[in-house]
Protein backbone atom coordinates (compact mmCIF):
# COMPACT_ATOMS: atom_id res chain seq x y z
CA UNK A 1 -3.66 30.27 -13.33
CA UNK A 2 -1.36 31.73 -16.48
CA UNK A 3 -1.90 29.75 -19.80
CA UNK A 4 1.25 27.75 -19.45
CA UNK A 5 0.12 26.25 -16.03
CA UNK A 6 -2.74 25.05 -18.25
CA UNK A 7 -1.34 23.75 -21.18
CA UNK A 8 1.09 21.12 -18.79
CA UNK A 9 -2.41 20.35 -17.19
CA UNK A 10 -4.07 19.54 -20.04
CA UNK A 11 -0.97 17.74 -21.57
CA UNK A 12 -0.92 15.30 -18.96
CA UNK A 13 -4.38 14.74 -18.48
CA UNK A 14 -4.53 14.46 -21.77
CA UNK A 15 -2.03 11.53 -22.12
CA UNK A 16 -3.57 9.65 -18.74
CA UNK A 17 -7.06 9.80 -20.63
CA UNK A 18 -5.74 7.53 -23.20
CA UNK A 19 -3.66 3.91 -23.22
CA UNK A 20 -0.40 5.73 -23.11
CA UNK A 21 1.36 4.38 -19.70
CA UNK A 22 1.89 6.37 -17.08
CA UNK A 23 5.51 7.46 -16.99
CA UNK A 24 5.41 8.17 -20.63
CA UNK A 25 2.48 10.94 -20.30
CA UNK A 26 4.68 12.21 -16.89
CA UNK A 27 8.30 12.36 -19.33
CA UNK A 28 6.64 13.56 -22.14
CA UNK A 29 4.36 16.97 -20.48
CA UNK A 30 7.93 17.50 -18.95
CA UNK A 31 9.91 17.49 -21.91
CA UNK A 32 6.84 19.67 -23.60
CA UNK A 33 6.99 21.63 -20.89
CA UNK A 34 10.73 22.18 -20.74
CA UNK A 35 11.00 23.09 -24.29
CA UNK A 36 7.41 25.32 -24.58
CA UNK A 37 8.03 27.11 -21.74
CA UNK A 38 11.94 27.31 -19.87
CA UNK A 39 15.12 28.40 -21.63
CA UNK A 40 17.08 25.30 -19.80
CA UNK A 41 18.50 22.45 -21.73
CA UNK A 42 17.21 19.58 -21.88
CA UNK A 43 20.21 18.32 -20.74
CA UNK A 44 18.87 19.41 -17.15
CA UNK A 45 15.73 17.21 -17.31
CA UNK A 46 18.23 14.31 -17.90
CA UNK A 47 20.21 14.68 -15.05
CA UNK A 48 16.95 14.94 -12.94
CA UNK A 49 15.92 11.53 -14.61
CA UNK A 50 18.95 9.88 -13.46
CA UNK A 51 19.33 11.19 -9.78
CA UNK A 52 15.64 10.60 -9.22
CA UNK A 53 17.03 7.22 -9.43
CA UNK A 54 20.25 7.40 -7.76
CA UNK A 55 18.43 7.37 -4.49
CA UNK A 56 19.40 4.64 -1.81
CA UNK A 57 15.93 4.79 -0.33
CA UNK A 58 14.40 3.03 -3.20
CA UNK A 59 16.80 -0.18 -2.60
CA UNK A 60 13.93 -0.49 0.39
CA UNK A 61 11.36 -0.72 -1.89
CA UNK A 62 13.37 -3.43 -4.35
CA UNK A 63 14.23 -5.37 -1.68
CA UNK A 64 10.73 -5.71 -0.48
CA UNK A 65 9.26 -6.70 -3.49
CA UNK A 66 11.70 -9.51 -3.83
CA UNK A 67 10.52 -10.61 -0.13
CA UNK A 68 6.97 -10.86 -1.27
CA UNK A 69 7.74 -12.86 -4.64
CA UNK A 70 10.08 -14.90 -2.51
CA UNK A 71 7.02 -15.65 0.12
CA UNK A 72 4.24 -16.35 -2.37
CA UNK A 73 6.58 -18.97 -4.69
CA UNK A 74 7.22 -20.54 -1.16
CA UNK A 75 4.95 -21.93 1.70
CA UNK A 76 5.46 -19.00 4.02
CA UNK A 77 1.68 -17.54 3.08
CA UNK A 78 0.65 -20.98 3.18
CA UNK A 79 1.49 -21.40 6.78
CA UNK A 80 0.52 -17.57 7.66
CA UNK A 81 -3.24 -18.71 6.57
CA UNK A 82 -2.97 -21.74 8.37
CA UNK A 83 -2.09 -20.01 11.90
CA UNK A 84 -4.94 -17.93 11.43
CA UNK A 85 -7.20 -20.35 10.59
CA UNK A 86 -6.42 -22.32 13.85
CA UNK A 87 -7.37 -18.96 15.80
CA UNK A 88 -10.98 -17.74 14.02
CA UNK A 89 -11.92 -20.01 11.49
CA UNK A 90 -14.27 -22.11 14.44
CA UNK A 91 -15.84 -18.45 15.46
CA UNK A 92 -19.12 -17.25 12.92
CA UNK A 93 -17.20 -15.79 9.94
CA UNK A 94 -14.65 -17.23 11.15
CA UNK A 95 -12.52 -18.22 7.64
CA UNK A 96 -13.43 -14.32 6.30
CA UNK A 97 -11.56 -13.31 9.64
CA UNK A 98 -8.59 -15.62 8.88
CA UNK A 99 -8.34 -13.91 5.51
CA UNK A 100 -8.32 -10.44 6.28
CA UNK A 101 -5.66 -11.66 9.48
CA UNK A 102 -3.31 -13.36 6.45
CA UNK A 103 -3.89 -9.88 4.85
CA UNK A 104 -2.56 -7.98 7.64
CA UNK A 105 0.47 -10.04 8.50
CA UNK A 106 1.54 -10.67 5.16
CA UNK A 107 0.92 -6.98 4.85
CA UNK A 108 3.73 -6.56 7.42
CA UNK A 109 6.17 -8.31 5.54
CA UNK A 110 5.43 -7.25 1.54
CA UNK A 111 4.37 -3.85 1.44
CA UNK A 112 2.21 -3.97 -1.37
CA UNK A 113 -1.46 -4.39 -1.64
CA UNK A 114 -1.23 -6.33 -5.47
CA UNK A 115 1.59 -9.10 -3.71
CA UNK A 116 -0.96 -9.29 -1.08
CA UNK A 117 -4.34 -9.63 -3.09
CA UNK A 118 -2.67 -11.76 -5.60
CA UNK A 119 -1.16 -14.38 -3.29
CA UNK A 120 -3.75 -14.38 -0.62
CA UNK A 121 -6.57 -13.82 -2.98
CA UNK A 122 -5.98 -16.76 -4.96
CA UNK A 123 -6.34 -19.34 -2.51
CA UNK A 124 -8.89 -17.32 0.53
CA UNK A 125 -11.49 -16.74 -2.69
CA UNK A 126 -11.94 -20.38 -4.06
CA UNK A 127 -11.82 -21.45 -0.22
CA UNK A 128 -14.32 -19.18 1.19
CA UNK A 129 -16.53 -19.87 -1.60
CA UNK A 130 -16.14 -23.75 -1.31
CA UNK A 131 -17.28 -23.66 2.26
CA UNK A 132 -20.20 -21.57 1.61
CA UNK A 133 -19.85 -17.88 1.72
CA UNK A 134 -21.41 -15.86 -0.42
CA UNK A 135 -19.38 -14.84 -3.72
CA UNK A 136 -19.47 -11.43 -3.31
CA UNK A 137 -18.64 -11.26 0.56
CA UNK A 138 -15.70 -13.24 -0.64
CA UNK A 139 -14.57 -10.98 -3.07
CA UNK A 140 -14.88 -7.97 -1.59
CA UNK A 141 -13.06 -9.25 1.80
CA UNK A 142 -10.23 -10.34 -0.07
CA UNK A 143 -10.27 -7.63 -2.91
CA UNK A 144 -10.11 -4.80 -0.12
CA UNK A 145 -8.05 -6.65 2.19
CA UNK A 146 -5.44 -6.55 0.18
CA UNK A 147 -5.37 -2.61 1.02
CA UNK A 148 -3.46 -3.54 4.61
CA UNK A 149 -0.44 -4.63 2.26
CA UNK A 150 0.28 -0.59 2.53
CA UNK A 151 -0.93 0.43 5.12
CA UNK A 152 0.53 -1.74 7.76
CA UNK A 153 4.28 -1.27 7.59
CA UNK A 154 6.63 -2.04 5.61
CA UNK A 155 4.75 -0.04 3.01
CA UNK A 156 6.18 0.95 -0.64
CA UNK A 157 4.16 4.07 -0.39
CA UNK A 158 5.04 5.57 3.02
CA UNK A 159 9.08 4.74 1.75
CA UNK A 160 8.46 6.60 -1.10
CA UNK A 161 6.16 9.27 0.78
CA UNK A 162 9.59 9.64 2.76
CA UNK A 163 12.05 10.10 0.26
CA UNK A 164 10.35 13.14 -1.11
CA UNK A 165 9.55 14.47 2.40
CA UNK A 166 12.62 13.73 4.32
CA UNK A 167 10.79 12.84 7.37
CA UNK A 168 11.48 9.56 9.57
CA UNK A 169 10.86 6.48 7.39
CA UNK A 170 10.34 4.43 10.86
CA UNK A 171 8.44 7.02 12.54
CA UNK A 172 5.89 7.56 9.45
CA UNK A 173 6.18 2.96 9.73
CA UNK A 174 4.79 3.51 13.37
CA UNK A 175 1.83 5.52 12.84
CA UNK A 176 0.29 2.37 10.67
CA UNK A 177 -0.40 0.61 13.09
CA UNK A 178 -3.10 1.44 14.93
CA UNK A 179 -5.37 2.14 11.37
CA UNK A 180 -4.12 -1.47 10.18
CA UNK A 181 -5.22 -3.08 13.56
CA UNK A 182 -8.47 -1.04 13.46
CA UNK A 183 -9.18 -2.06 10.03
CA UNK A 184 -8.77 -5.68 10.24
CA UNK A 185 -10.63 -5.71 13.78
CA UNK A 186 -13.68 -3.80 12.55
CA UNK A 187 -13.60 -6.40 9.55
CA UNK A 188 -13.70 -9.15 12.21
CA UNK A 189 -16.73 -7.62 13.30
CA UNK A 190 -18.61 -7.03 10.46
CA UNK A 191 -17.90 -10.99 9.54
CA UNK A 192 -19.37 -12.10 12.99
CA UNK A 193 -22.44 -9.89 12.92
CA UNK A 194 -22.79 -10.85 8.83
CA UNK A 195 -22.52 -14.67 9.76
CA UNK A 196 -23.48 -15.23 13.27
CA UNK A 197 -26.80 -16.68 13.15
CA UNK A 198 -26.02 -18.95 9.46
CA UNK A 199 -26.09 -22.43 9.93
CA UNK A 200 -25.28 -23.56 6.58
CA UNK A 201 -21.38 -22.39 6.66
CA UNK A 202 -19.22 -25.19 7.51
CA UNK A 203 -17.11 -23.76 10.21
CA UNK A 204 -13.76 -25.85 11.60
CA UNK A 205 -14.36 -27.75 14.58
CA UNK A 206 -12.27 -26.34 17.88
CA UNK A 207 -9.24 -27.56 17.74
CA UNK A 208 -7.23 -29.23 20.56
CA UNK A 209 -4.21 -27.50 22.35
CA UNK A 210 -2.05 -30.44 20.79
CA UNK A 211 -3.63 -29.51 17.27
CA UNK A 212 -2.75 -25.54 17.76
CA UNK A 213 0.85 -26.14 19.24
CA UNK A 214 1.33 -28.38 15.94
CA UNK A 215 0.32 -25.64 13.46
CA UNK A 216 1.92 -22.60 15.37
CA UNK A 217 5.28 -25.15 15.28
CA UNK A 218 5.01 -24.95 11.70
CA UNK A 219 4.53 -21.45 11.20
CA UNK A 220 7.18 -20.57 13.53
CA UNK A 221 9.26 -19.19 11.24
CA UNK A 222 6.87 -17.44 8.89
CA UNK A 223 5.57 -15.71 11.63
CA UNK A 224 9.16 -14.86 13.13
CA UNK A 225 9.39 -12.67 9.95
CA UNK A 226 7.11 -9.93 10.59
CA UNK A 227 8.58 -10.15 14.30
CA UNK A 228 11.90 -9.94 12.86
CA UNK A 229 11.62 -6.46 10.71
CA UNK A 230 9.43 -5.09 13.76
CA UNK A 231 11.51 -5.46 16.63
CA UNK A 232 14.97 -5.16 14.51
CA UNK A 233 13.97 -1.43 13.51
CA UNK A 234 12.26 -0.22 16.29
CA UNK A 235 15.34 -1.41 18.85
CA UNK A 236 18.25 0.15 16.70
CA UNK A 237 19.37 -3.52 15.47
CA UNK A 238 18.91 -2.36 11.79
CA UNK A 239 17.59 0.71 9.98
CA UNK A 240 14.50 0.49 8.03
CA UNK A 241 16.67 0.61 4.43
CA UNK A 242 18.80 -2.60 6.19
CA UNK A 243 15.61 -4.52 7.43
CA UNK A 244 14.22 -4.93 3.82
CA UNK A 245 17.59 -7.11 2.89
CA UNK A 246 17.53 -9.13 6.37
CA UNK A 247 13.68 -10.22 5.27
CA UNK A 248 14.96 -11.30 1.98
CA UNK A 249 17.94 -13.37 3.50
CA UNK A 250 15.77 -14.57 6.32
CA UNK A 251 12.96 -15.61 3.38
CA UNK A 252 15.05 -17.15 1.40
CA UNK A 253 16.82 -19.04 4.07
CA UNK A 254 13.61 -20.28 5.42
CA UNK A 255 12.18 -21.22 2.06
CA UNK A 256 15.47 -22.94 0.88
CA UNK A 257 17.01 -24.62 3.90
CA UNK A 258 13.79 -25.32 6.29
CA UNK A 259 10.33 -25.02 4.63
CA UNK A 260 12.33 -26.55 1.92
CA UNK A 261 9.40 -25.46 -0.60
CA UNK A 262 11.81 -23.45 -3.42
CA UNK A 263 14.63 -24.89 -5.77
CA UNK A 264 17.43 -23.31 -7.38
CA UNK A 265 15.31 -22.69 -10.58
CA UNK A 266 12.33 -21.15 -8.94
CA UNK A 267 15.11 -18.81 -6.63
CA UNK A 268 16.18 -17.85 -10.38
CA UNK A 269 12.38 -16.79 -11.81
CA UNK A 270 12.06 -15.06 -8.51
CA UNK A 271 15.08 -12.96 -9.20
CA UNK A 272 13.98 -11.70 -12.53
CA UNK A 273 9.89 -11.23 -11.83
CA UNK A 274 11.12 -8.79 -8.89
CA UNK A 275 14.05 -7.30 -11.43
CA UNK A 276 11.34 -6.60 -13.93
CA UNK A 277 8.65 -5.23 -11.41
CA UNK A 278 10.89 -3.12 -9.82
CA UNK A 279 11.76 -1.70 -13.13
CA UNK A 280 8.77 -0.92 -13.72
CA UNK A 281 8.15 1.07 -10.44
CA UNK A 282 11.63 2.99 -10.74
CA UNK A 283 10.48 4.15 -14.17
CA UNK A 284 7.58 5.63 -13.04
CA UNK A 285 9.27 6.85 -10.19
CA UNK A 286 11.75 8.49 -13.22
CA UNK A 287 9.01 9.66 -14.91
CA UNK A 288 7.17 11.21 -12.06
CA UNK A 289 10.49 13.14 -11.00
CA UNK A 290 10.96 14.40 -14.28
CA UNK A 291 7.40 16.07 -14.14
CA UNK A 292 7.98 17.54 -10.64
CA UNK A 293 11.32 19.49 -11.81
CA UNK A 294 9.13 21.12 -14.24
CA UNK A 295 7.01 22.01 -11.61
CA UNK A 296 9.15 23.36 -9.15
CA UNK A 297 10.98 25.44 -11.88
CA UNK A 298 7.25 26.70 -12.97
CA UNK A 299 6.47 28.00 -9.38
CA UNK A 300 3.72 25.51 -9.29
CA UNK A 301 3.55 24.29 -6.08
CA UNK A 302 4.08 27.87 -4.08
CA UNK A 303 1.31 29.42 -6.14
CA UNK A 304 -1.02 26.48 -5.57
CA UNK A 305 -0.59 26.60 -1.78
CA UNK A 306 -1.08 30.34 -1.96
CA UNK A 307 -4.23 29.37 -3.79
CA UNK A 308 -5.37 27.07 -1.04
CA UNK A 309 -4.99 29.13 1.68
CA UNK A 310 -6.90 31.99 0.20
CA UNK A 311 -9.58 29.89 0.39
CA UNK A 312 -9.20 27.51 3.21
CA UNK A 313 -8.67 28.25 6.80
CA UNK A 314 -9.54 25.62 9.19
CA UNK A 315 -7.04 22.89 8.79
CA UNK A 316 -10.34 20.65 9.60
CA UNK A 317 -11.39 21.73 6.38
CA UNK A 318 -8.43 21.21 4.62
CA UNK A 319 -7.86 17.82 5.57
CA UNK A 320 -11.30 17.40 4.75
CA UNK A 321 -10.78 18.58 0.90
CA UNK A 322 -7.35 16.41 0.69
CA UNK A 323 -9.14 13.43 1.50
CA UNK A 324 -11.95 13.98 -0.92
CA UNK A 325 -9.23 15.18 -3.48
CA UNK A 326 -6.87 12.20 -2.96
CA UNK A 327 -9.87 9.55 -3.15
CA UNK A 328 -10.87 10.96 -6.29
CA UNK A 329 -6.87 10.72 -7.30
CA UNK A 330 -6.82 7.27 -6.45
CA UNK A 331 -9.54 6.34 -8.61
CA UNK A 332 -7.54 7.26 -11.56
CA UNK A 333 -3.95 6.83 -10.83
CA UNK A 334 -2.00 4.15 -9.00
CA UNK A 335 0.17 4.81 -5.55
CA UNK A 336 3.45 5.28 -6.72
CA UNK A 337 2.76 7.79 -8.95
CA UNK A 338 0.06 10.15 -7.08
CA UNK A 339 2.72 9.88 -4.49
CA UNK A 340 5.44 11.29 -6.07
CA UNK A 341 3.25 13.96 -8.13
CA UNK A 342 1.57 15.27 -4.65
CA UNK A 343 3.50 14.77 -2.28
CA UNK A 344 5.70 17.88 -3.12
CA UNK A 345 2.54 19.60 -4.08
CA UNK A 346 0.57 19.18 -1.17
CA UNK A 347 3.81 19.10 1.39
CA UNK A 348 4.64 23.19 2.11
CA UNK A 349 0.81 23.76 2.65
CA UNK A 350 0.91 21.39 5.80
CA UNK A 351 2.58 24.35 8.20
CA UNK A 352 0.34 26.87 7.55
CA UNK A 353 -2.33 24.20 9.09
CA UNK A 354 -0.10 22.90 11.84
CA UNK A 355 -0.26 19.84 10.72
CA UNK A 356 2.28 17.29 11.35
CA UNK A 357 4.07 15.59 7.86
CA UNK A 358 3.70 12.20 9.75
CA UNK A 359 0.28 12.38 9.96
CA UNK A 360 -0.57 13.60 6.45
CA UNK A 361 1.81 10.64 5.11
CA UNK A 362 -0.07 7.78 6.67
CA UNK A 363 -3.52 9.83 5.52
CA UNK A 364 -2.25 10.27 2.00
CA UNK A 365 -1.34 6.79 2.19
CA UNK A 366 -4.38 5.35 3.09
CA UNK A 367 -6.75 7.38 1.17
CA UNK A 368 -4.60 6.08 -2.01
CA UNK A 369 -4.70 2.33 -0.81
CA UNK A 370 -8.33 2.71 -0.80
CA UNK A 371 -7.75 3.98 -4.63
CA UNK A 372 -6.88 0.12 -5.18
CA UNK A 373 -10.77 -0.71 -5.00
CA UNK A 374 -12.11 1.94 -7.01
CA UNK A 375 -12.99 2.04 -9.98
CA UNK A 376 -12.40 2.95 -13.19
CA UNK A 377 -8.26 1.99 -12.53
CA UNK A 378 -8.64 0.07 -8.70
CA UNK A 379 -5.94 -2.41 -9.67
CA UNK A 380 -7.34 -4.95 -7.14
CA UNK A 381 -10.81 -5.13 -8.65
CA UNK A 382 -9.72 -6.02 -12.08
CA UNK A 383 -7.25 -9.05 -10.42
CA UNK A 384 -9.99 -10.58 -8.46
CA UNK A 385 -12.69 -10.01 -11.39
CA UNK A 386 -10.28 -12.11 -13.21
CA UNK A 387 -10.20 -14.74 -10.71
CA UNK A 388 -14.05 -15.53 -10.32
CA UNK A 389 -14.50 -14.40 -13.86
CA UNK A 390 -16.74 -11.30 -12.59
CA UNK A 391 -16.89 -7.51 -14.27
CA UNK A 392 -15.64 -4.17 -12.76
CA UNK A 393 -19.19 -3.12 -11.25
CA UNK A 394 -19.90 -6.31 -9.97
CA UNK A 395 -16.78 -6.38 -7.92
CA UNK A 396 -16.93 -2.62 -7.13
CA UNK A 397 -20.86 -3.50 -5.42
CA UNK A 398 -19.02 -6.74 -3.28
CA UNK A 399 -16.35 -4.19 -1.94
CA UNK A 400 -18.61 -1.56 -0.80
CA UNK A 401 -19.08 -2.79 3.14
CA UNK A 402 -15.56 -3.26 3.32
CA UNK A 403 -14.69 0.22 1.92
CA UNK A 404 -17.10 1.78 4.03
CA UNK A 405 -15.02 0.45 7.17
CA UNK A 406 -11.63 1.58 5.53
CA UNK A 407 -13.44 5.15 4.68
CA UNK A 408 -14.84 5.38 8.49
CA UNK A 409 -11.30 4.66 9.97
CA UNK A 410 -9.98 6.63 7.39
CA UNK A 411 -11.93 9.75 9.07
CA UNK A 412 -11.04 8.60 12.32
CA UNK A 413 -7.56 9.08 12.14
CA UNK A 414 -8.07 12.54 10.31
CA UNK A 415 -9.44 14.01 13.04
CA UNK A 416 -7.63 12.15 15.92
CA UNK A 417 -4.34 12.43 15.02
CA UNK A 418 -3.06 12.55 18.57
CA UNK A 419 -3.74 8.79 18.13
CA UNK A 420 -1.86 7.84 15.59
CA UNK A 421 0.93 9.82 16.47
CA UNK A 422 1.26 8.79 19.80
CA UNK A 423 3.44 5.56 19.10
CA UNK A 424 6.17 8.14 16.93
CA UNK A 425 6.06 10.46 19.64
CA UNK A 426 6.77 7.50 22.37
CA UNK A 427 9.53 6.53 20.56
CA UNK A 428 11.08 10.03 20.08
CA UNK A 429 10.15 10.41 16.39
CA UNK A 430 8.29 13.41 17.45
CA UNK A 431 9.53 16.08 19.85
């Protein structure tokens, strides 16, 4: 590795060791960078900056953080939890099954594991709780949970994953399925086997076929919303970039005109929360753009795959040491940016492995989403530590069963990929 290679290292990890913010310590090592070590202007860097954001695919990711603000100020979660309620919450474990259910379907809608954890987490925890589950089973359900919010499609991490791959957007969508299903199943289990033979939880009584027509009449059209961006991609009505602005309409319709459950005002706040998170996102998205111009133009990633594959030959073992890598990564370092830092890193080795783009997207996706539960940065452990008042290692210790499912399905779909490809190849995503 030649001294400059080292000095941009240490630069950034440097500036990530401290309180600066992220995009900062990715614009700054590039602007060190550009002046220590190219002849270019900076003039260059700026340009990059700007077209990094120029980028239509990122209106996907906008638009889908407006759905989720739009859902959580409304009743649309609200009536999510209540149709699965109605189908577990009489079963042992039942109301820990209806939460991690809520996760996945509101999951399908938001694309992002904090939306999800804050607005499900919230009201599941203090419920849970009140009807007699243990404290930490609660909050490590609903803290890890929240983990389906990207890995079940629409996700803000396989869009992004996309743009800097130029593979299918709805083809990577398809092969989160089956680990999002798997996940929440496997959960299901664990809460039945956990609870199964405890008296003292209050479950819900059966309830009648009148009782369940009434609440799945109510959620009609919260659940038509998931239905909606599903079947309007995956039958050529709309593209993936076009199904994140029919959610919003259909949302906002709902919310507005049916559920009746916003006002003008509250449309307004809802407007500039998602204006101000998504500026967030697109400057770290700026930022992390910035640093991988400097990288390209340093012959970074080339020599580091060369490095790799001196060293590595069975693609087994290489998927291996990305998953241990990218776990680590997540510990430190949210989504959006480990995305967009890696991603062209880690992206030429995959043909010298045979291994298909698709499939290392949804791994490098999940393997991050599992960062949001790990300590020292796990984003989701500090939100629901706030809401039972609990610190980071007492949190991290509740989550543990519930990462050791995501971690065992995680390894299941790194060495059957035939599995989770299969849907992208059906659909002709995959020749």
């Amino acid at each position: 590795m030649e001294s400059s290679h080292v000095i941009i290292l240490l630069i950034l990890l440097g500036g990530l060791a401290t309180y600066i913010p992220v995009f900062m310590c990715l614009f700054f090592t590039a602007v060190l960078g550009f002046v220590l070590f190219t002849d270019l202007p900076l003039l260059l860097l700026a340009q990059t900056l700007f077209r990094s954001l120029d980028n239509f695919a990122l209106v996907v990711v906008l638009f889908f953080i407006l759905c989720g603000n739009i859902m959580t100020t409304g009743t649309i979660v609200e009536k999510l939890i209540k149709m699965a309620n109605a189908l577990v919450s009489w079963l042992p474990g039942g109301l820990g099954m209806a939460g991690v259910i809520a996760c996945a379907l509101f999951g399908a809608i938001s694309g992002s594991t904090v939306a999800t954890v804050v607005a499900l987490g919230g009201f599941m925890i203090p419920a849970l709780i009140e009807k007699g589950y243990p404290k930490n089973y609660a909050v490590g359900l609903m803290t890890t949970s929240g983990n389906l919010g990207i890995i079940i499609p629409p996700s803000i991490s396989m869009i992004l994953y996309c743009m800097i791959s130029n593979v299918s957007l709805e083809g990577l969508f398809l092969t989160g399925y089956l680990p999002g299903i798997v996940i929440t199943l496997l959960i299901c289990v664990y809460s039945y086997l956990l609870f199964r033979k405890n008296t003292s939880i209050v479950r819900t009584p059966i309830g009648s076929a009148g009782e369940l027509v009434a609440v799945f009449k109510e959620g009609f059209w919260s659940l038509m919303l998931p239905v909606i961006i599903f079947v309007g991609i995956f039958s050529g009505a709309f593209t993936a970039n076009e199904a994140a602005v029919v959610a919003c309409v259909y949302a906002l319709v709902v919310e507005l005109f049916i559920h009746r459950s916003m006002n003008l005002n509250q449309v307004k706040k809802v407007f500039v929360s998602s204006a101000v998170t998504s500026a967030t996102l697109l400057i770290i998205v700026a930022g992390a753009s910035c640093f991988g111009r400097l990288l390209t133009l340093e012959n970074i990633p080339p020599k580091i795959t060369e490095a790799v594959l001196s060293t590595i030959q069975s693609p087994w073992v290489f998927l291996l040491a990305m998953n241990g890598l990218l776990l680590i990564v997540g510990m430190f370092m949210d989504v959006i940016s480990a995305t967009m830092i890696l991603g062209p890193v880690f992206i030429p080795m995959l043909s010298a492995f045979n291994i298909d783009p698709l499939h290392f997207g949804l791994l490098m996706t999940v393997n991050l989403a599992i960062g949001y539960c790990t300590p020292p940065v796990g984003v989701s452990l500090y939100i629901t530590g706030a809401m039972v008042n609990k610190d980071l290692v007492w949190v991290t210790k509740a989550c543990l069963p519930f990462l050791a499912i995501q971690i065992a399905v995680l390894m299941l779909i790194t060495y059957w990929p035939s599995a989770v490809l299969y849907l992208p190849k059906l659909m002709g995503y995959i020749q």
